[in-house]
Protein backbone atom coordinates (compact mmCIF):
# COMPACT_ATOMS: atom_id res chain seq x y z
CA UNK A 1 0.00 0.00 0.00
CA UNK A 2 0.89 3.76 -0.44
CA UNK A 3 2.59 5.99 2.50
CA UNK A 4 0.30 6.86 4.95
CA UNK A 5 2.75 9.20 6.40
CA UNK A 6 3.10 13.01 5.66
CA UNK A 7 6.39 13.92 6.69
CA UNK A 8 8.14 16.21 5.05
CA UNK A 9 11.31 14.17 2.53
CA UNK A 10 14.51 15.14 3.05
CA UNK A 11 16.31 17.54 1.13
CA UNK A 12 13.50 19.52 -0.01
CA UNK A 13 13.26 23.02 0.86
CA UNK A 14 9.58 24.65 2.39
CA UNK A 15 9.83 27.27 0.20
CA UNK A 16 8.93 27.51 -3.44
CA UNK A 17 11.37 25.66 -5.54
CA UNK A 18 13.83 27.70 -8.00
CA UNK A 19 14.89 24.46 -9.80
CA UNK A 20 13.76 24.63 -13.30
CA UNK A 21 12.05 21.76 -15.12
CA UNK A 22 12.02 21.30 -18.76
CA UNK A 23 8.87 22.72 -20.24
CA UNK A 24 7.75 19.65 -21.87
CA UNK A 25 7.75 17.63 -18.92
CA UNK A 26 3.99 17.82 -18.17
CA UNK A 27 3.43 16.56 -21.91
CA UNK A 28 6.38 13.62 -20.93
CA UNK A 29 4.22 12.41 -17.81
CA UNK A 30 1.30 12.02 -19.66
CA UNK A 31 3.14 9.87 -22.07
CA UNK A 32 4.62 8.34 -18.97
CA UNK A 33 0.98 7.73 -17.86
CA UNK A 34 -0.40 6.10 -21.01
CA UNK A 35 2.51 3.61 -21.34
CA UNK A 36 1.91 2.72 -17.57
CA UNK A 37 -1.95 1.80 -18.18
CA UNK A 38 -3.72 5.47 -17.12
CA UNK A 39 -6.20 6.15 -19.63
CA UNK A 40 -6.02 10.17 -18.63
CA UNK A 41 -3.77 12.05 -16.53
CA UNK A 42 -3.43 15.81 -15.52
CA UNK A 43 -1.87 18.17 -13.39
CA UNK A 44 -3.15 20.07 -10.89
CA UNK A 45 -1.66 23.21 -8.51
CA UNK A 46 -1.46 22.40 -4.85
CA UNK A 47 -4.27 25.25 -4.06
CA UNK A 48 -6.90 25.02 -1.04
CA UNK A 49 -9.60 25.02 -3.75
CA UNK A 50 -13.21 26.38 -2.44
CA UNK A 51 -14.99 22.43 -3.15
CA UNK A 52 -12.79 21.97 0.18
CA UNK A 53 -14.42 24.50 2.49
CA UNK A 54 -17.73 22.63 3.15
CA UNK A 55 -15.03 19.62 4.02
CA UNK A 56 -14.88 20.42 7.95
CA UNK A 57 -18.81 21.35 8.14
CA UNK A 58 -19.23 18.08 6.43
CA UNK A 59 -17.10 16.21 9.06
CA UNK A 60 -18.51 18.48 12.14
CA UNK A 61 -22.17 17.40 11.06
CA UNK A 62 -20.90 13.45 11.46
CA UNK A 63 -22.16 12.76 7.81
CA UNK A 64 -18.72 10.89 7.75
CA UNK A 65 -19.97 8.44 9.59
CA UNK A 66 -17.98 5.93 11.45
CA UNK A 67 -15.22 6.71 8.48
CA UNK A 68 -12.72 8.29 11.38
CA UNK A 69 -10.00 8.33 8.74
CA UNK A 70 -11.43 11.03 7.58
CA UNK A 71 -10.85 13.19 11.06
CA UNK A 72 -7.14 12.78 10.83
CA UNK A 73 -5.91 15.82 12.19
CA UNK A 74 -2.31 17.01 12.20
CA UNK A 75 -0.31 19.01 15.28
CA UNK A 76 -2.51 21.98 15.24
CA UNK A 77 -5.72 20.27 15.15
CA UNK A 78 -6.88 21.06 11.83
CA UNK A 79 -8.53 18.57 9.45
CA UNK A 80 -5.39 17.11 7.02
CA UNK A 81 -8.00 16.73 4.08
CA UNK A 82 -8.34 20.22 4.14
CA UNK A 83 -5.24 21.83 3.40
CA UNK A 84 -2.62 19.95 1.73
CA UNK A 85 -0.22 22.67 1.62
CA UNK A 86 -0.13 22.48 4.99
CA UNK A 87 0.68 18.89 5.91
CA UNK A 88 2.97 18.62 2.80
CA UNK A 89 4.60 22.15 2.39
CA UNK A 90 7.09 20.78 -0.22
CA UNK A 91 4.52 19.25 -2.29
CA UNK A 92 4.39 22.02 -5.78
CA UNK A 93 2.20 19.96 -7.96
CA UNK A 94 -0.64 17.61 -7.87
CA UNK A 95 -0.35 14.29 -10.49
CA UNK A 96 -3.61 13.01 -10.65
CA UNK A 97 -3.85 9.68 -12.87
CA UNK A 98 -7.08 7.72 -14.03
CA UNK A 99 -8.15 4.25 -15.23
CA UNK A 100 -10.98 2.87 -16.63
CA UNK A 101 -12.66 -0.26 -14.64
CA UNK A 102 -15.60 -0.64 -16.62
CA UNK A 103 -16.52 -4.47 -18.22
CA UNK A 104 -18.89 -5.90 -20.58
CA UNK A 105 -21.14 -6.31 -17.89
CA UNK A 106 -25.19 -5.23 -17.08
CA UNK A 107 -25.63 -2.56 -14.71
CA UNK A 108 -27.39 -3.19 -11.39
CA UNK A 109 -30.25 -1.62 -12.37
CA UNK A 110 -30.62 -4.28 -14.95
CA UNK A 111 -30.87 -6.97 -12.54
CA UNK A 112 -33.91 -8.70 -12.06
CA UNK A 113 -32.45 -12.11 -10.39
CA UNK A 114 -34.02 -11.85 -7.26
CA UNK A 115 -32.44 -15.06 -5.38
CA UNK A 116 -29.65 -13.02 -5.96
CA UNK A 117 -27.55 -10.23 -4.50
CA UNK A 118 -25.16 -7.31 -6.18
CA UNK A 119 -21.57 -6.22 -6.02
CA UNK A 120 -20.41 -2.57 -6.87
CA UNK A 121 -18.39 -2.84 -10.18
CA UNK A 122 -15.34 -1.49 -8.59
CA UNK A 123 -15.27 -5.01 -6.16
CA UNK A 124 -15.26 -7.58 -8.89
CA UNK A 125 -11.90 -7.73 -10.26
CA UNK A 126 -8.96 -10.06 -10.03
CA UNK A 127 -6.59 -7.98 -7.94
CA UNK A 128 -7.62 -5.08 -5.41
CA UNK A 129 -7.63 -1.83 -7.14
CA UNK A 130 -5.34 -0.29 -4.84
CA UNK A 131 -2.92 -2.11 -5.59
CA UNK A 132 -3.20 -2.37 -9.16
CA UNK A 133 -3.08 1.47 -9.61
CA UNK A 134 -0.38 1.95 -7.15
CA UNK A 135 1.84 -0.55 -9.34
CA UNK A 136 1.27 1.93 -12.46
CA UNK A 137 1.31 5.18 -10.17
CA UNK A 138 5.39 3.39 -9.40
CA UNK A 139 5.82 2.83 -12.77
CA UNK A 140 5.17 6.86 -13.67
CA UNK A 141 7.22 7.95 -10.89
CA UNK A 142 10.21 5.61 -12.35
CA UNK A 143 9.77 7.45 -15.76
CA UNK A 144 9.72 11.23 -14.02
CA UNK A 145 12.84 10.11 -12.45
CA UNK A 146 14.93 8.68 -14.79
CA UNK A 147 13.53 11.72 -17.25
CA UNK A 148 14.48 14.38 -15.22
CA UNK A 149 17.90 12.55 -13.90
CA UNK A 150 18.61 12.63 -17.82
CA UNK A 151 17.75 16.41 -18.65
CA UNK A 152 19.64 17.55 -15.90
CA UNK A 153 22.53 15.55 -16.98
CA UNK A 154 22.31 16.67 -20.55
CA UNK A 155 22.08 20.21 -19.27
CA UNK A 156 24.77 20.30 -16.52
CA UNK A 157 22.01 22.09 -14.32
CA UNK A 158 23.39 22.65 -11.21
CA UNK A 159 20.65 22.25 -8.49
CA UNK A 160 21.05 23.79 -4.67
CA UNK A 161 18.82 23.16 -1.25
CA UNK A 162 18.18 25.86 0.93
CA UNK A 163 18.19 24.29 4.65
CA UNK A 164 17.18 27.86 6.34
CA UNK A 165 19.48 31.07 7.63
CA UNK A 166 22.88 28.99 8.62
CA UNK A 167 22.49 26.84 5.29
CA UNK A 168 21.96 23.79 7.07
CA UNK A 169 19.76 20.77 5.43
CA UNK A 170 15.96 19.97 7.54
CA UNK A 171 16.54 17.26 10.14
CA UNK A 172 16.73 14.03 8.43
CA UNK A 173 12.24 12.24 9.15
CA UNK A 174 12.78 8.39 10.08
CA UNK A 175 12.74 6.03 7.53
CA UNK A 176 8.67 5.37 6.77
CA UNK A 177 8.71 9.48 6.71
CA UNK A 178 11.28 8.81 3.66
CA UNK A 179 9.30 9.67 0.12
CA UNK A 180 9.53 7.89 -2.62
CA UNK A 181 13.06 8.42 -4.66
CA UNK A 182 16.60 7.61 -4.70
CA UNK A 183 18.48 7.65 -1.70
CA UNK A 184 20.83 11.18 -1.55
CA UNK A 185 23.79 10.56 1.10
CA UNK A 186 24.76 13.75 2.57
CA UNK A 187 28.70 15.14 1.97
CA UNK A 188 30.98 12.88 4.56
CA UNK A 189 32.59 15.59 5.79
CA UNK A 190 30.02 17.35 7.29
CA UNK A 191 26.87 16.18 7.29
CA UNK A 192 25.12 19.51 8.70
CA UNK A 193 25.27 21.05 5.41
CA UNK A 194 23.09 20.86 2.76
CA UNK A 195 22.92 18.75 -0.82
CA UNK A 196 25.61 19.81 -3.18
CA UNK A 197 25.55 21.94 -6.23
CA UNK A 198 26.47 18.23 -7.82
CA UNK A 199 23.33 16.47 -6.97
CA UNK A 200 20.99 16.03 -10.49
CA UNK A 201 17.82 17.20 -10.13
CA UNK A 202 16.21 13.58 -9.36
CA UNK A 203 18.15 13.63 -5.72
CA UNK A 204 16.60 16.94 -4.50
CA UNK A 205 12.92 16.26 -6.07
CA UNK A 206 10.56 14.16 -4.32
CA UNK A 207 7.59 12.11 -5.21
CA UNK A 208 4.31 10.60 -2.98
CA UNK A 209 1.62 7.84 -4.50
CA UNK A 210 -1.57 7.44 -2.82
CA UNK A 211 -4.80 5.57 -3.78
CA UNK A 212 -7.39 6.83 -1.59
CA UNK A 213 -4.71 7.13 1.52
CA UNK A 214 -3.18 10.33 1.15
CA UNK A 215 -3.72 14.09 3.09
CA UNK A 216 -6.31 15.28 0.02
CA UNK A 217 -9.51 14.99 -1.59
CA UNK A 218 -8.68 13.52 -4.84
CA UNK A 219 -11.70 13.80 -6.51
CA UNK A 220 -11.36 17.71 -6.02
CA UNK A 221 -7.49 17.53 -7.74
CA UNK A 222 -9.10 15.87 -10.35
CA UNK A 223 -11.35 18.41 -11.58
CA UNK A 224 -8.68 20.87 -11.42
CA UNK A 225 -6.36 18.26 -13.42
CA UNK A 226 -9.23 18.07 -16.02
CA UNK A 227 -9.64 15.07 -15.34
CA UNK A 228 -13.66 15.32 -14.76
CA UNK A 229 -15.69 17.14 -13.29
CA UNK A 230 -17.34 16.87 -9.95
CA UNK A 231 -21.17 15.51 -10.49
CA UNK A 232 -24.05 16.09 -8.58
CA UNK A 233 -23.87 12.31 -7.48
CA UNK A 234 -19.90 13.04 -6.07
CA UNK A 235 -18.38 11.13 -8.73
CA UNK A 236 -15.59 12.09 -11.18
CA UNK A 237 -17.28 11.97 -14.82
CA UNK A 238 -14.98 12.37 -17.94
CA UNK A 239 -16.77 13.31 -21.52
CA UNK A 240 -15.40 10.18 -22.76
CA UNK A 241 -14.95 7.41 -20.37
CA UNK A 242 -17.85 8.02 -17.93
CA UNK A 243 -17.57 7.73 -14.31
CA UNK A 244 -16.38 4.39 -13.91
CA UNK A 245 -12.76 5.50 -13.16
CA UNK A 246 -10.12 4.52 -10.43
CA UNK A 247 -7.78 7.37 -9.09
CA UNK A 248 -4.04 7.83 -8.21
CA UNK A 249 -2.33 10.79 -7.08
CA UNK A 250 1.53 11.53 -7.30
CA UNK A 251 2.19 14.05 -4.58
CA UNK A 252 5.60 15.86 -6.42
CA UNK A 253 8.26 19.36 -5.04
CA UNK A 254 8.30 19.60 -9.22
CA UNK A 255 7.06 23.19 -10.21
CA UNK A 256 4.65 21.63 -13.11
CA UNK A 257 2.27 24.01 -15.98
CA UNK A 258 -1.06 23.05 -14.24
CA UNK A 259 -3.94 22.10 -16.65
CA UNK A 260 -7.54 23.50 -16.74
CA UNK A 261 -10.45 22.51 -14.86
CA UNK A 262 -12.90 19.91 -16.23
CA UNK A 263 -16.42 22.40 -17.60
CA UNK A 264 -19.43 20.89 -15.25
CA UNK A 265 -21.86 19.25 -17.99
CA UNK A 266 -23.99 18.00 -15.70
CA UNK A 267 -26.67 20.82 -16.48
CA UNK A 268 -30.20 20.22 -15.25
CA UNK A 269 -30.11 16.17 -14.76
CA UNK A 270 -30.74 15.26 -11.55
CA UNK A 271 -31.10 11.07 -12.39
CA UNK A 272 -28.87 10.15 -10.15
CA UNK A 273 -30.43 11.86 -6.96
CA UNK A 274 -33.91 11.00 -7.76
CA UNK A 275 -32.11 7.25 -7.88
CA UNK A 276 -31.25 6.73 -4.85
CA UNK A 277 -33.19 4.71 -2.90
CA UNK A 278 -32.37 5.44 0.17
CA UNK A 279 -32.26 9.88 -0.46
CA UNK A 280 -28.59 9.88 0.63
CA UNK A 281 -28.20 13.08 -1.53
CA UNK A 282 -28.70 16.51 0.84
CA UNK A 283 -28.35 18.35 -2.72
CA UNK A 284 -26.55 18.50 -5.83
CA UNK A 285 -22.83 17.28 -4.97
CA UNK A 286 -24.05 16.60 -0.97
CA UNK A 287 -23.85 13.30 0.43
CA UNK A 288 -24.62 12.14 3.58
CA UNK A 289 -22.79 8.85 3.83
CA UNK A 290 -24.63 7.28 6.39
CA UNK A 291 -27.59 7.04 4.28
CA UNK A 292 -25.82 5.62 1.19
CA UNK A 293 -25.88 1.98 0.65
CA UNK A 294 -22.12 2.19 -0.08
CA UNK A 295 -21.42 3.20 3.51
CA UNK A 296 -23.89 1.03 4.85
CA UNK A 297 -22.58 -2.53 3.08
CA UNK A 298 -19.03 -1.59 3.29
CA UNK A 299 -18.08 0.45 6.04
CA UNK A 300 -21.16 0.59 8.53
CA UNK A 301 -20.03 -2.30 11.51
CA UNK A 302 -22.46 -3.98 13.44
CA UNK A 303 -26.37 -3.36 13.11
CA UNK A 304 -27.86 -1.46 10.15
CA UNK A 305 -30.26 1.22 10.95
CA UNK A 306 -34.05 -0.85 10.23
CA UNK A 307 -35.73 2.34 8.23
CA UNK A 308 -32.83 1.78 6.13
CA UNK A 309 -32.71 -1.71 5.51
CA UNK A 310 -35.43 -2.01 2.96
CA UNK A 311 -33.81 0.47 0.53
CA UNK A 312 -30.49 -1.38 0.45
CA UNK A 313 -32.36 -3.43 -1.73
CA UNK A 314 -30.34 -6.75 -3.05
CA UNK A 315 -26.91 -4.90 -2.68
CA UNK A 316 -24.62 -6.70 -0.45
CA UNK A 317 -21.20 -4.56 -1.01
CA UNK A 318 -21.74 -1.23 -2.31
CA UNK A 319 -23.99 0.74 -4.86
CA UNK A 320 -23.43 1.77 -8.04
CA UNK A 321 -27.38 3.17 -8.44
CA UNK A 322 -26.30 7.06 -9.21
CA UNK A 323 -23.21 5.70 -11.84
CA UNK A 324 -26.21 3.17 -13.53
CA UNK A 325 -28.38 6.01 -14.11
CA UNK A 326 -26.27 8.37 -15.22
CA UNK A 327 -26.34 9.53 -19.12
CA UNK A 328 -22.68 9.62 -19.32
CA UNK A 329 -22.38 6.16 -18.69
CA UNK A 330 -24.81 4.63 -21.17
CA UNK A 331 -21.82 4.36 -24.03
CA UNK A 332 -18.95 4.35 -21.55
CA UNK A 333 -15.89 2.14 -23.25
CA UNK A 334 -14.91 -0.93 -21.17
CA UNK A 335 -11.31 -1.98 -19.93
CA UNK A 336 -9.30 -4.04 -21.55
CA UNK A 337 -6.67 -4.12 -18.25
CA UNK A 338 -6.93 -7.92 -17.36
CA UNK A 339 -6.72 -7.28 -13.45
CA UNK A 340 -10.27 -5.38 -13.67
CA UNK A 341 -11.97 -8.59 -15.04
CA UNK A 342 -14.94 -10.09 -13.34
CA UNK A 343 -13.96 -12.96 -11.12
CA UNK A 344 -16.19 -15.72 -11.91
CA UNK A 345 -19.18 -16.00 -9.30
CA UNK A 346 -18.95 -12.30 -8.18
CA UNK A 347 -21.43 -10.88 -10.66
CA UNK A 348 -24.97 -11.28 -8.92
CA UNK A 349 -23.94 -13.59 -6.67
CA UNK A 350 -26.21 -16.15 -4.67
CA UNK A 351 -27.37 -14.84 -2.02
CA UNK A 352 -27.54 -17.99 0.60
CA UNK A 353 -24.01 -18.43 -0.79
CA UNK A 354 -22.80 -15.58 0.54
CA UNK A 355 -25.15 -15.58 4.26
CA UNK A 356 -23.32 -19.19 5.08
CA UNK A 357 -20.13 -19.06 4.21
CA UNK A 358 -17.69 -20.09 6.48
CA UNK A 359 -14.47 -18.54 7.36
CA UNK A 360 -12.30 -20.55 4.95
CA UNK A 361 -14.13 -19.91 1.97
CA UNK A 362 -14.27 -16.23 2.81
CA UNK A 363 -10.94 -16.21 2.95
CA UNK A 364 -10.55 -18.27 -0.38
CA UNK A 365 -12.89 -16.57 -2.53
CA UNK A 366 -12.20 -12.99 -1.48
CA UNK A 367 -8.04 -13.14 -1.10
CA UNK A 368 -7.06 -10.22 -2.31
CA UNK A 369 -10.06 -8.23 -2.83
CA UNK A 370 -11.49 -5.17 -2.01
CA UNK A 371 -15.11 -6.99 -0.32
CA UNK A 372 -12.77 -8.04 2.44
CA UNK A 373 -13.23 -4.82 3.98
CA UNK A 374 -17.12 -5.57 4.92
CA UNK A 375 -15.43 -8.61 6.82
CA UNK A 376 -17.07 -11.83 6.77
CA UNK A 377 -19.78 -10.77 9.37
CA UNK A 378 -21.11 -7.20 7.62
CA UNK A 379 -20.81 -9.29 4.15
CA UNK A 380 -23.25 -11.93 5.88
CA UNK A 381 -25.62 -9.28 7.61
CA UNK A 382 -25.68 -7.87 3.80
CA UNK A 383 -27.00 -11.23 2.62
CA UNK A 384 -29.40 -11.35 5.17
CA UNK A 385 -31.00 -8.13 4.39
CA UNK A 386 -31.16 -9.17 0.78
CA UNK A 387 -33.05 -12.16 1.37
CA UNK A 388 -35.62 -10.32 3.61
CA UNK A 389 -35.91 -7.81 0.27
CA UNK A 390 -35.77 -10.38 -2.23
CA UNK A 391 -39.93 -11.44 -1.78
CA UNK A 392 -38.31 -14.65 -2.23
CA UNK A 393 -39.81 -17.41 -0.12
CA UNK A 394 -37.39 -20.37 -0.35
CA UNK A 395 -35.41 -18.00 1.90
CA UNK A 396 -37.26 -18.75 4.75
CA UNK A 397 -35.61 -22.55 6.06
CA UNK A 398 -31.90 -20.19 5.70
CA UNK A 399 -33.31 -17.78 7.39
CA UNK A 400 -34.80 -19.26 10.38
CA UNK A 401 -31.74 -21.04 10.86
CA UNK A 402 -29.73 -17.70 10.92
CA UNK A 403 -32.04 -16.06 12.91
CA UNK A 404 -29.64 -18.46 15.92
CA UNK A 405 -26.40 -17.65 13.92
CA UNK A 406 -23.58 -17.64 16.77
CA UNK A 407 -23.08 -14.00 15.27
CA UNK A 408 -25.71 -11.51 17.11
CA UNK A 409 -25.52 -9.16 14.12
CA UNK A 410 -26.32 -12.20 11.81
CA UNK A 411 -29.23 -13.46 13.29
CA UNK A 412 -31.09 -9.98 14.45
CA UNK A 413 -30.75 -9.34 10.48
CA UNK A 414 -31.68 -12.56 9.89
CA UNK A 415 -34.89 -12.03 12.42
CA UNK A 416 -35.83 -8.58 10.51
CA UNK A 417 -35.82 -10.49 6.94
CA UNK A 418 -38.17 -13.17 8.26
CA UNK A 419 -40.74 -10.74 9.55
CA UNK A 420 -40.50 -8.83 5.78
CA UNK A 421 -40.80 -12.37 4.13
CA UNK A 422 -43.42 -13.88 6.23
């Protein structure tokens, strides 16, 4: 996984940068970006950009829900998510990278299988998603590297770290502080001063990857990569490629040209909201989580609130509802990246399957996947619910039997779907 920490690397000034980069080099990362598997990728300015403000209102009103990630404060108390210049004052430029998860698959909302249940699009595939755009977010910041190593070579740039008034270099972070990049010893002979005139430009540049981990809201650097723009369901949504998009960030001290933000062509559609089953949409571009079936399957522990529980539907990990509905998605391209690929049994999956399997199989079927973060109890309790929405009365033998699961969240789920059955 990606650095959760936010020190700031060694060797890199807090003030604005003076080194120059070639001009092209936003052009080269995009290239970079292609070759690695991104199907877009844009740069945006490290800016505290006004879709940010309503961030700690958002938090203070607990729509988070029980998502306490998303308090991480730093020293001075303040929310990290809000000001990235702040927790990572050498960061210049935002990298923000996108791929395409879509498959040849129906949408949820074509579903009509009602012995069984439904997995978000985003959970089906062969490898966890994190992981898979981390790999290519590594493989980008390998390119930058080597490409700016060889231009400053080439030019005999000569490249110089301020470390404050008596030119010393920052205090050295520990080692998980350390970014991403090649190692830069300090001189021998006195290791209080700062980086040479003789380091290349790679040495004193630094580089963070996140997916979904880092100190920002991602979604926001994407609009202002022109990437997308932000629609009224929360999403991302590209012209071209729809919403169905994974993103990566490269945190980088490079001074990059900035692109332009994504035009909102949303207009007066309001699908997606009117969607929702269970009216987790405040307004255009509000969510409160704790209402969306997302939340509720995936991140929501123990029991699920019961005026809820009847909108969830047949979903048992996630909700792709608002994305289904959504104009921009009706022609949206599918991948060709192998690691997004269904695996087999995960596309409306049974539904009794899934409420009594044991810890093994869970283990087995879901190694390396995303659904593990339900855990095998909320992935159960999801079942359950399903089966108690289904209408489906061969449910009822499973049921009464998990209505004494060992597992009290289980079988008061299980409880609630018999009394909807019967």
């Amino acid at each position: 996984m990606s650095a959760r920490s936010f020190c700031p690397p060694r060797g890199v000034s807090s003030r604005r940068s003076l080194i120059p980069v070639s001009s092209d080099l936003p052009s080269r990362i995009k290239q970079f970006a292609r070759e690695a598997g991104f199907d877009l990728c844009g740069i945006a300015p490290v800016r505290d950009f006004r879709e940010i403000e309503v961030f700690p209102e958002w938090i203070a009103a607990g729509r988070h829900g029980e998502m306490k990630y998303m308090e991480a404060r730093d020293n001075a108390g303040d929310l990290k998510r809000v000001s990235l210049a702040r927790v990572a004052p050498w960061a210049r430029s935002v990298i923000v990278c996108a791929v395409n998860y879509n498959t040849a698959q129906p949408y949820s909302t074509q579903s009509r299988n009602r012995s069984h249940g439904w997995i978000s699009r985003y959970a089906w595939s062969h490898e966890d998603y994190h992981d898979a755009v981390l790999q290519r977010l590594r493989a980008v910041e390998g390119r930058i590297l080597e490409y700016v190593e060889g231009e400053s070579e080439t030019s005999g740039a000569e490249a110089r770290v301020s470390g404050g008034p008596s030119g010393a270099a920052e205090a050295v972070p520990s080692p998980q502080c350390a970014p991403h990049r090649k190692a830069v010893p300090f001189p021998k002979e006195n290791p209080s001063v700062g980086l040479t005139n003789q380091q290349p430009l790679s040495a004193i540049h630094s580089f963070r990857s996140y997916v979904d981990t880092g100190p920002l809201i991602e979604r926001v650097y994407a609009k202002y990569a022109g990437i997308g723009w932000l629609a009224k369901n929360t999403c991302v949504i590209n012209q071209e490629l729809g919403s169905w998009l994974f993103l990566g960030v490269i945190l980088t001290s490079l001074e990059l040209e900035a692109g332009l933000p994504a035009p909102d062509r949303c207009g007066s559609c309001t699908r997606c909201i009117d969607a929702c089953p269970t009216q987790a949409f405040i307004a255009p571009g509000e969510l409160d989580a704790r209402r969306c079936i997302s939340y509720l399957t995936i991140e929501k522990r123990g029991e699920i609130p019961e005026e809820l529980r009847e909108g969830i539907g047949r979903h048992v990990f996630g909700c792709d509802i608002c994305q289904d509905v959504c104009p921009w998605n009706r022609k949206a391209p599918v991948t060709a990246a192998p690691e997004f690929q269904p695996r087999e049994g995960l596309i409306n999956p049974a539904l009794d399957w899934l409420a009594e399997m044991q810890p093994e199989e869970f283990n087995k079927v879901f190694r390396g996947s995303p659904i593990r973060r339900a855990k095998r109890s909320g992935l159960r309790r999801n079942a359950v619910i399903a089966m108690g929405n289904s209408g489906d009365v061969k449910f009822l033998p499973t049921l009464r039997k998990l209505a004494e699961d060992s597992d009290p969240i289980v079988a008061e789920h299980a409880r609630w779907a018999l009394a909807r059955l019967n």
